[in-house]
Protein backbone atom coordinates (compact mmCIF):
# COMPACT_ATOMS: atom_id res chain seq x y z
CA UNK A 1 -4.53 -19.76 8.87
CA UNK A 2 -5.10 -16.94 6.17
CA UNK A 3 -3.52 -19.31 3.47
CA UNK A 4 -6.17 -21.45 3.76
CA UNK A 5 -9.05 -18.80 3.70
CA UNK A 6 -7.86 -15.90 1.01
CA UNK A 7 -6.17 -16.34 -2.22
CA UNK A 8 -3.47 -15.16 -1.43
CA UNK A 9 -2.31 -14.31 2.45
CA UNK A 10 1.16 -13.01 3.70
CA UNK A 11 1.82 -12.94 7.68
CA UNK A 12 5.35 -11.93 7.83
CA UNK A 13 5.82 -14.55 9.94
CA UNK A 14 9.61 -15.57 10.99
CA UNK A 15 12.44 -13.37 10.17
CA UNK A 16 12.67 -14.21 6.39
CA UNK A 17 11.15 -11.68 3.43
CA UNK A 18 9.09 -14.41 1.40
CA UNK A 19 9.99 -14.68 -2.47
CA UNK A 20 8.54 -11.99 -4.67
CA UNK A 21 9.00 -9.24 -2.87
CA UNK A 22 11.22 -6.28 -4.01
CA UNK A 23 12.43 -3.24 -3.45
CA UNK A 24 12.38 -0.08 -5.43
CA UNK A 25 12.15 3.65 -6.18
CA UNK A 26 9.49 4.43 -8.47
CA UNK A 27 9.92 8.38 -9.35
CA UNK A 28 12.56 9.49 -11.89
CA UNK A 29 15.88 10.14 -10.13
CA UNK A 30 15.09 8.35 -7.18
CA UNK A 31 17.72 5.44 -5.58
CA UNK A 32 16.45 2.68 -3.36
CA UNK A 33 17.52 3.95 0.28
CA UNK A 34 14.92 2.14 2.44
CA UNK A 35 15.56 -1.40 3.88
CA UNK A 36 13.14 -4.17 4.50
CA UNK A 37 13.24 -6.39 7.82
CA UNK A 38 10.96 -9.44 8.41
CA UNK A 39 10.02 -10.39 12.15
CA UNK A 40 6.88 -11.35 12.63
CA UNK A 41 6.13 -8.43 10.54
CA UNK A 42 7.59 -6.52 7.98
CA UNK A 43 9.07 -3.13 8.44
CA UNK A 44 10.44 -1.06 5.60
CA UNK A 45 12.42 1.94 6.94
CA UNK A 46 13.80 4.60 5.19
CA UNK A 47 14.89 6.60 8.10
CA UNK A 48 18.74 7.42 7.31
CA UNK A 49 17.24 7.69 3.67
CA UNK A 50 16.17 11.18 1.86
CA UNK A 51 14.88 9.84 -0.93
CA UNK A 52 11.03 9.71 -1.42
CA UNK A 53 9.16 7.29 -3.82
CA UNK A 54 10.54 3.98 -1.58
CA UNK A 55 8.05 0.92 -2.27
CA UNK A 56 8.16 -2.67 -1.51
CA UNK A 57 6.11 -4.60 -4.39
CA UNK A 58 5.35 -8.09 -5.48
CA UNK A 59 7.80 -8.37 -8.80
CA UNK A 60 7.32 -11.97 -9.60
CA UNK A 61 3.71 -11.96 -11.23
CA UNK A 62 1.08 -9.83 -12.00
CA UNK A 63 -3.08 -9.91 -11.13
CA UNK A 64 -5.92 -9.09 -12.44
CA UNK A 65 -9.25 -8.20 -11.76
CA UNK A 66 -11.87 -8.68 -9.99
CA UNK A 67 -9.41 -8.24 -6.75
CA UNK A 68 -9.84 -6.90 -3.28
CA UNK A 69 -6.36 -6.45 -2.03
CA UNK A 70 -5.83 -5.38 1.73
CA UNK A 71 -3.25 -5.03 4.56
CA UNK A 72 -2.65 -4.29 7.94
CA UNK A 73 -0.22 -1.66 8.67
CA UNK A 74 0.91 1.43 10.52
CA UNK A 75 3.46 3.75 10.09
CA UNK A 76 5.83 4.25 13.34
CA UNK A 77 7.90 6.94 11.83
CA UNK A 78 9.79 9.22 14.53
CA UNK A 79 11.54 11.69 12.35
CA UNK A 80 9.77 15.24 12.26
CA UNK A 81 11.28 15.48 8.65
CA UNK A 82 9.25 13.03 7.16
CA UNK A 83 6.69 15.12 5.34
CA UNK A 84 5.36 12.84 2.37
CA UNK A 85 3.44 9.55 2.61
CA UNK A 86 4.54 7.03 5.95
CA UNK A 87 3.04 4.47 5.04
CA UNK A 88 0.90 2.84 1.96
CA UNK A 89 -0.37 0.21 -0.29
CA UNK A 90 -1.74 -0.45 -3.61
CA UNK A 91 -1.68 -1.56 -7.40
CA UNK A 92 0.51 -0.40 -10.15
CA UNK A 93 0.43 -1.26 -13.82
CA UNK A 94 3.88 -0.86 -13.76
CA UNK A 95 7.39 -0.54 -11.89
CA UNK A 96 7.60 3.57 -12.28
CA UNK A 97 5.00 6.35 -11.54
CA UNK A 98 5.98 8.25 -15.00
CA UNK A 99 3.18 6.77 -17.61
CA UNK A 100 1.75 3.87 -15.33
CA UNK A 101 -1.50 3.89 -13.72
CA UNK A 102 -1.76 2.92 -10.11
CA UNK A 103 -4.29 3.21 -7.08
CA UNK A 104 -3.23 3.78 -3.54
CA UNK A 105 -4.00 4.39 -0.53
CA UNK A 106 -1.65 5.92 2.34
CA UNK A 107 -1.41 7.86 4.90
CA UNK A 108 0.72 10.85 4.20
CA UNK A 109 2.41 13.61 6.93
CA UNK A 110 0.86 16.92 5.86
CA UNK A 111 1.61 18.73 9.38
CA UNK A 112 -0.28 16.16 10.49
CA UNK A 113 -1.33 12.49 9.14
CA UNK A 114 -4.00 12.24 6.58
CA UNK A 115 -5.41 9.83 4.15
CA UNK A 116 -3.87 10.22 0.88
CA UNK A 117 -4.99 8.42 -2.02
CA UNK A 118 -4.55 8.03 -5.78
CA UNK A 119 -7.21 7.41 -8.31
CA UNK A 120 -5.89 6.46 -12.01
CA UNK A 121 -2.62 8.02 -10.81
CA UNK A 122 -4.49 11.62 -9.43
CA UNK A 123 -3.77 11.97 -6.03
CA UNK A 124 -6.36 13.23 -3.66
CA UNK A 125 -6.54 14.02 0.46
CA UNK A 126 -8.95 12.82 3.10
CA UNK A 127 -9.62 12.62 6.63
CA UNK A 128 -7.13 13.01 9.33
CA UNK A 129 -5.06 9.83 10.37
CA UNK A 130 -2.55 8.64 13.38
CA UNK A 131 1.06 7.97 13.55
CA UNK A 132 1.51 4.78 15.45
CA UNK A 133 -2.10 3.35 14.67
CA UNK A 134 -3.34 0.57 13.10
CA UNK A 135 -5.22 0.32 10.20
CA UNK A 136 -6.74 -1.82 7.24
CA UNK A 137 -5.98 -0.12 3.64
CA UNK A 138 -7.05 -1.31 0.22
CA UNK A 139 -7.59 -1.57 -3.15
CA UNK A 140 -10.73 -3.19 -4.74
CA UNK A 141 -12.05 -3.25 -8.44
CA UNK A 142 -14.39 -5.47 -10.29
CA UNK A 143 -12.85 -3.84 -13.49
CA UNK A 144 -15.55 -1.64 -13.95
CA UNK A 145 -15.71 0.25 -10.57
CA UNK A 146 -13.06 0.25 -8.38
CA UNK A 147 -12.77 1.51 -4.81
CA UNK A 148 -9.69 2.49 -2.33
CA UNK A 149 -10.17 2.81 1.32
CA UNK A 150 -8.67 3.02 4.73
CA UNK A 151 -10.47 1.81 8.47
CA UNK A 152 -9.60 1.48 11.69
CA UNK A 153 -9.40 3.35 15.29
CA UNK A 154 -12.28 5.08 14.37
CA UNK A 155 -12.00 5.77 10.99
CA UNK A 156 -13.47 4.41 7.59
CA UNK A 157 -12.54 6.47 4.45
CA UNK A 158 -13.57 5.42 0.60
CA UNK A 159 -13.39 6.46 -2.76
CA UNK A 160 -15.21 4.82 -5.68
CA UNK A 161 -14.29 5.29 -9.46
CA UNK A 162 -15.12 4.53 -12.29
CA UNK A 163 -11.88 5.62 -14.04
CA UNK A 164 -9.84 2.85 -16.05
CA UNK A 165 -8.20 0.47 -13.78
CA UNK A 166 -5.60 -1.95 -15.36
CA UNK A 167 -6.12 -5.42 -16.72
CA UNK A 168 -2.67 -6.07 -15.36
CA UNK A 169 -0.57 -5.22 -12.38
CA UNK A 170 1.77 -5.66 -9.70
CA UNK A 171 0.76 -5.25 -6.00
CA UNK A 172 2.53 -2.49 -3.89
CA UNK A 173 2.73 -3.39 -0.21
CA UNK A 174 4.79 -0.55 1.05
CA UNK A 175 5.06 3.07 0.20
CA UNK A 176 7.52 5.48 2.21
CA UNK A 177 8.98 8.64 1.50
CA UNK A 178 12.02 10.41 2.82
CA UNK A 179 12.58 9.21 6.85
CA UNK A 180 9.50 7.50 7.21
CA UNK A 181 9.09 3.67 8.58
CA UNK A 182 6.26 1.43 7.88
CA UNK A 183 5.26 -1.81 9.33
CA UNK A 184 2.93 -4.24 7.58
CA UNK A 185 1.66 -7.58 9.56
CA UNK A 186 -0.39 -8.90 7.08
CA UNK A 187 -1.29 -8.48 2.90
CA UNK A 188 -4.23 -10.73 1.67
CA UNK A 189 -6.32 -11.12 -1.65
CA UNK A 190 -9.90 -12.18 -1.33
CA UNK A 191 -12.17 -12.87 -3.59
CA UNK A 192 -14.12 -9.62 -5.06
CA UNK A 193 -17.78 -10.50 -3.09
CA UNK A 194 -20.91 -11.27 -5.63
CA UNK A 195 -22.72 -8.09 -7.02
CA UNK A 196 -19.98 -5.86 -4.70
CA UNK A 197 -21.28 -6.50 -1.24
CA UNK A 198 -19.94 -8.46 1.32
CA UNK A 199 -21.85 -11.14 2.93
């Protein structure tokens, strides 16, 4: 019953992509190759696919902060060849990476899985991560600072900035490159907690 808790809450439920959501490739010369299946989850594969940049965002209406945006994901890629991220999440103040500024958080396939994240659009590497795990990411920002993090099977990563984050964006729920497939079983907004800590 997330719709009746957050403010906003997507389950994937069914076999039907709720309105909103769309596909796209967000680096210059990029073409959308990845497809997006709902059942009882979402999976957005781009395995028969070489192009990177593949991202699944919500295109009819922008937010704002104060926002804590999270989902619950994994990547199950298979494909050896799928060296960039395999799965992420985040904001963008725009459709394109080329003049935007957006915050993510991923995990990426550098040899092996990592935390990748981007800060203001400056990407930076963290801890080491699984294929075929699950885990929470997200994006939260008061307007002033802003955080992005990743937890789960053992892990909790964060970053804290207080870099410029936009007044207005659109939320990214998937994030693939070449070959990679990731699932998502739930996306939620909640409400950014008083003074920044959680109850």
């Amino acid at each position: 019953n997330g719709n009746y808790v957050f403010n906003d809450y997507w389950n994937f439920a069914g076999t039907t992509l709720p309105s909103g959501w769309e596909l796209g490739a967000w680096c210059i010369g990029s073409s959308v190759t990845a497809t997006v299946t709902v059942n009882n989850g979402l999976t957005l594969n781009n395995t028969n696919g070489n192009q990177n940049c593949q991202y699944l965002y919500y295109g009819t209406a922008t937010f704002s902060p104060p926002i804590v945006f999270e989902e619950y994901t994994e990547s199950t890629t298979t494909n050896t060849s799928a060296t960039g991220s395999i799965a992420g999440m985040g904001i963008n103040s725009g459709t394109s990476v080329s003049g935007t500024n957006f915050w993510l958080s991923r995990i990426k396939n550098v040899n092996s899985p990592v935390w990748d994240y981007w800060i203001a659009s400056t990407e930076y590497t963290g801890g080491s991560m699984k294929n075929n795990a699950l885990y929470v990411l997200g994006v939260a920002s008061n307007g002033a600072t802003s955080y992005v993090y990743a937890y789960g099977n053992g892990i909790y990563y964060s970053a804290s900035s207080t870099a410029t984050f936009p007044t207005s964006f659109y939320l990214v729920i998937g994030d693939v490159d070449a070959y990679a497939v990731q699932v998502v079983y739930w996306a939620r907004i909640r409400a950014y907690p008083p003074n920044g800590v959680m109850p």
